[in-house]
C-alpha atoms as a PDB file:
ATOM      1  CA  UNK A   1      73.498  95.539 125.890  1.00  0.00           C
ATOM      2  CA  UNK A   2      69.860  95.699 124.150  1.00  0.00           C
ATOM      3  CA  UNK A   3      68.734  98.718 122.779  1.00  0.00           C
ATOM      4  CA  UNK A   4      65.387 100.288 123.819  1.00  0.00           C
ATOM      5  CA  UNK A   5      63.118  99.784 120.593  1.00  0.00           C
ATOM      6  CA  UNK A   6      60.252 102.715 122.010  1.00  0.00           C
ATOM      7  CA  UNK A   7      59.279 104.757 124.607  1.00  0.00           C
ATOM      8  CA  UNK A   8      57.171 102.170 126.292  1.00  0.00           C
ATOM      9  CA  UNK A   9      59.724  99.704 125.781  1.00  0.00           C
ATOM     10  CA  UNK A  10      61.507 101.807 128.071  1.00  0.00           C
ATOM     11  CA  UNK A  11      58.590 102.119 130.676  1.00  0.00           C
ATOM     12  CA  UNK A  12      57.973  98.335 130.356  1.00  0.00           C
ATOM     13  CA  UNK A  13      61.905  97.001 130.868  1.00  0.00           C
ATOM     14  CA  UNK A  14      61.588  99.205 134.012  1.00  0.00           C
ATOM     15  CA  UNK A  15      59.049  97.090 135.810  1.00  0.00           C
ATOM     16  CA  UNK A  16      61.584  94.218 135.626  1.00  0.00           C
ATOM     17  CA  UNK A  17      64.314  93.288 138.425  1.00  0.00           C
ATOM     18  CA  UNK A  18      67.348  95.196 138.506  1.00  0.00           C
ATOM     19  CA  UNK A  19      67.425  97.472 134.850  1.00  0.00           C
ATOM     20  CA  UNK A  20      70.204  99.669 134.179  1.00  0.00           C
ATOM     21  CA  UNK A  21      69.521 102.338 131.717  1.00  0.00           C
ATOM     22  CA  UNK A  22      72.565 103.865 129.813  1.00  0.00           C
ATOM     23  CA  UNK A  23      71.917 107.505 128.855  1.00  0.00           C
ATOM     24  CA  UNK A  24      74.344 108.019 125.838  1.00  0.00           C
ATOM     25  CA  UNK A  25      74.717 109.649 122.029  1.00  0.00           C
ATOM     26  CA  UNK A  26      77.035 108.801 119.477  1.00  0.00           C
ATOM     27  CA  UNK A  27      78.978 111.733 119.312  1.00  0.00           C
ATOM     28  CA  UNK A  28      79.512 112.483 122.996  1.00  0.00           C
ATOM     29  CA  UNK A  29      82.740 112.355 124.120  1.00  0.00           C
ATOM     30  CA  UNK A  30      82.623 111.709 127.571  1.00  0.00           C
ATOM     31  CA  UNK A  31      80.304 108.552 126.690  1.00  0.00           C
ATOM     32  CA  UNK A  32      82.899 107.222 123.882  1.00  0.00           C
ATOM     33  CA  UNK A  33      85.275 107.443 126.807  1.00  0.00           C
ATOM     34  CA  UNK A  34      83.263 105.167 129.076  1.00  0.00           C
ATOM     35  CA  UNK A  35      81.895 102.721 126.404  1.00  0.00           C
ATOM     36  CA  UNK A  36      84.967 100.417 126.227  1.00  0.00           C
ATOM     37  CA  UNK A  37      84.401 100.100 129.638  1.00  0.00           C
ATOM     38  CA  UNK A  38      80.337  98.755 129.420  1.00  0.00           C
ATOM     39  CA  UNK A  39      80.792  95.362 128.263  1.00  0.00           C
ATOM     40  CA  UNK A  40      83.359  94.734 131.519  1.00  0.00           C
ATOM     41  CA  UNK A  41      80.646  96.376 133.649  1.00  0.00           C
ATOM     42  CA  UNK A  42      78.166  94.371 132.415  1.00  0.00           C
ATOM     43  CA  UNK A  43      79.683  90.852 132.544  1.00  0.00           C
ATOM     44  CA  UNK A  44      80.798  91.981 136.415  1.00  0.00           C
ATOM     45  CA  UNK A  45      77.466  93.124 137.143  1.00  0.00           C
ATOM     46  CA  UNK A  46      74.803  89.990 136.698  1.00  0.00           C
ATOM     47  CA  UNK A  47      72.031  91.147 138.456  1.00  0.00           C
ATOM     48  CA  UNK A  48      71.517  93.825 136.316  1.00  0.00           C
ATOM     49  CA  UNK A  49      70.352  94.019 132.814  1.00  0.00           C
ATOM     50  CA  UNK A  50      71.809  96.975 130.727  1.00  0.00           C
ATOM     51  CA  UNK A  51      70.190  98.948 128.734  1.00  0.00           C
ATOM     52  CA  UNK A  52      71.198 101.670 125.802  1.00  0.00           C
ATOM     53  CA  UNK A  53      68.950 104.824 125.704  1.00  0.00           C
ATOM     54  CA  UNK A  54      69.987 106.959 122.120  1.00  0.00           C
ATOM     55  CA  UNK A  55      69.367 110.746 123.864  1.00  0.00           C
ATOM     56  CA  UNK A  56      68.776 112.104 120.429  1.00  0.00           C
ATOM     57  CA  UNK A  57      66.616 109.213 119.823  1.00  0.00           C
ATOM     58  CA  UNK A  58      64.843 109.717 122.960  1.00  0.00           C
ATOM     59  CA  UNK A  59      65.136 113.312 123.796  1.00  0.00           C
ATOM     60  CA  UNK A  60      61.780 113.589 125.537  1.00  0.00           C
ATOM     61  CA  UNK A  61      62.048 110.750 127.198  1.00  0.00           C
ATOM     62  CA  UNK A  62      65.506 111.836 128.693  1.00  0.00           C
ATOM     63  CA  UNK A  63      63.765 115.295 129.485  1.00  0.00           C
ATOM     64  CA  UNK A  64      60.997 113.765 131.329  1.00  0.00           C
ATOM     65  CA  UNK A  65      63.718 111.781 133.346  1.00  0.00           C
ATOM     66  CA  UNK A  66      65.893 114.774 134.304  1.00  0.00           C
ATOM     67  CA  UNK A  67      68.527 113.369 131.953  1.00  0.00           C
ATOM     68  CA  UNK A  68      69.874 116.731 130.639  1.00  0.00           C
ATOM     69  CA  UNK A  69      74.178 115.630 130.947  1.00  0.00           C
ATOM     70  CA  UNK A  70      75.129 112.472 129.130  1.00  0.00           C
ATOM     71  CA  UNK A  71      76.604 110.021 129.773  1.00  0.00           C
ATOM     72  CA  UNK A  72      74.188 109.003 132.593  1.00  0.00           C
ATOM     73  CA  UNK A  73      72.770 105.733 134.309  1.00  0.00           C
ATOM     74  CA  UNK A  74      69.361 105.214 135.865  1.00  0.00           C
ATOM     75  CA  UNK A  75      68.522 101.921 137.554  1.00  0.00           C
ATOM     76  CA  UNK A  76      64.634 100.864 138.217  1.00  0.00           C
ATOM     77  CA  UNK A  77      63.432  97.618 140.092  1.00  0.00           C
ATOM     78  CA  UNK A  78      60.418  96.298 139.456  1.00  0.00           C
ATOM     79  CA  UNK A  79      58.624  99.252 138.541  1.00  0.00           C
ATOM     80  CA  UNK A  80      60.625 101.907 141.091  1.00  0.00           C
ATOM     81  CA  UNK A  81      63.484 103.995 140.433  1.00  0.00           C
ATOM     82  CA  UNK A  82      66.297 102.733 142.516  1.00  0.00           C
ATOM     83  CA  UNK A  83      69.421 105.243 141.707  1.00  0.00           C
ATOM     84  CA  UNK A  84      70.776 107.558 139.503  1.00  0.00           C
ATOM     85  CA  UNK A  85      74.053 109.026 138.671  1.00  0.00           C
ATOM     86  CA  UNK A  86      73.020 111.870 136.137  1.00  0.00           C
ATOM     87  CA  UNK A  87      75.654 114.609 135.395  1.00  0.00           C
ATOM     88  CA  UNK A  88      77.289 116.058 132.442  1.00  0.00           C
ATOM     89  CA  UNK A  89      80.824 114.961 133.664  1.00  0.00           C
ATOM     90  CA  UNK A  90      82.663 112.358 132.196  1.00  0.00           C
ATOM     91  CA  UNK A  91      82.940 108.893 134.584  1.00  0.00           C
ATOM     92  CA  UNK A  92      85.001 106.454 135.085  1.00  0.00           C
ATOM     93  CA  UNK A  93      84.324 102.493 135.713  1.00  0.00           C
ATOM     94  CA  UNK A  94      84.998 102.656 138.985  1.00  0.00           C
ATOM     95  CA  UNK A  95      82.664 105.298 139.054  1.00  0.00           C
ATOM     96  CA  UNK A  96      79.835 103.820 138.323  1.00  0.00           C
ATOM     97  CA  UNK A  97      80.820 100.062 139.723  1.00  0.00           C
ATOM     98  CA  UNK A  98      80.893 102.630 143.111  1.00  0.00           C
ATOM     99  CA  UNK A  99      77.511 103.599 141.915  1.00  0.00           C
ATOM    100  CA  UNK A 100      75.853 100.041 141.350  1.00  0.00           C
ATOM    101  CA  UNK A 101      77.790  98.904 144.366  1.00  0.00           C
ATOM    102  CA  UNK A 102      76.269 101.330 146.470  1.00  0.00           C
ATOM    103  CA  UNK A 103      72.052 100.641 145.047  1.00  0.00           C
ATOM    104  CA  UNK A 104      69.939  98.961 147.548  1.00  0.00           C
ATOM    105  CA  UNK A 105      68.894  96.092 145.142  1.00  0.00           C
END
């Protein structure tokens, strides 16, 4: 999973097909709990590319996106948001497989 190196970074990996954005801090627990779990998701989930967002890195950036709970994933194709699933409650894998499962790709 790449890192985003800036703000537009950000803005420019969302124009491409099928980017996953993983809303996450180092000393969250609920994101510790599901980050064993990201390298599985991504190797069962091609068609996306994953991305890490640092929220403390990128707090304004998270507040212009709504992104107030962590851990929380936002997928954009091509430009266009396609899903979220932002809350502050912990999730599980098949949480969010349920979640990419269900996007409209």
């Amino acid at each position: 999973m790449e890192n985003i190196q800036s703000v537009d970074h950000f803005w420019e990996l969302t124009k491409g097909k099928n980017a996953l954005f993983v809303f996450s801090a180092d000393w969250c627990p609920d994101c510790g709990f599901i980050k064993p779990h990201l390298p599985e998701l991504e190797k069962e989930n091609p068609q996306f590319a994953f991305y890490y967002v640092d929220r403390d890195e990128y707090i304004d950036l998270c507040a212009e996106l709504n992104v107030f709970g962590i851990p929380s994933f936002i997928a954009f194709n091509e430009g266009k948001e396609i899903g979220r699933f932002v809350s502050k409650d912990r999730k599980t894998k098949e949480e969010v497989q349920q979640f990419l499962d269900g996007l409209n790709l």
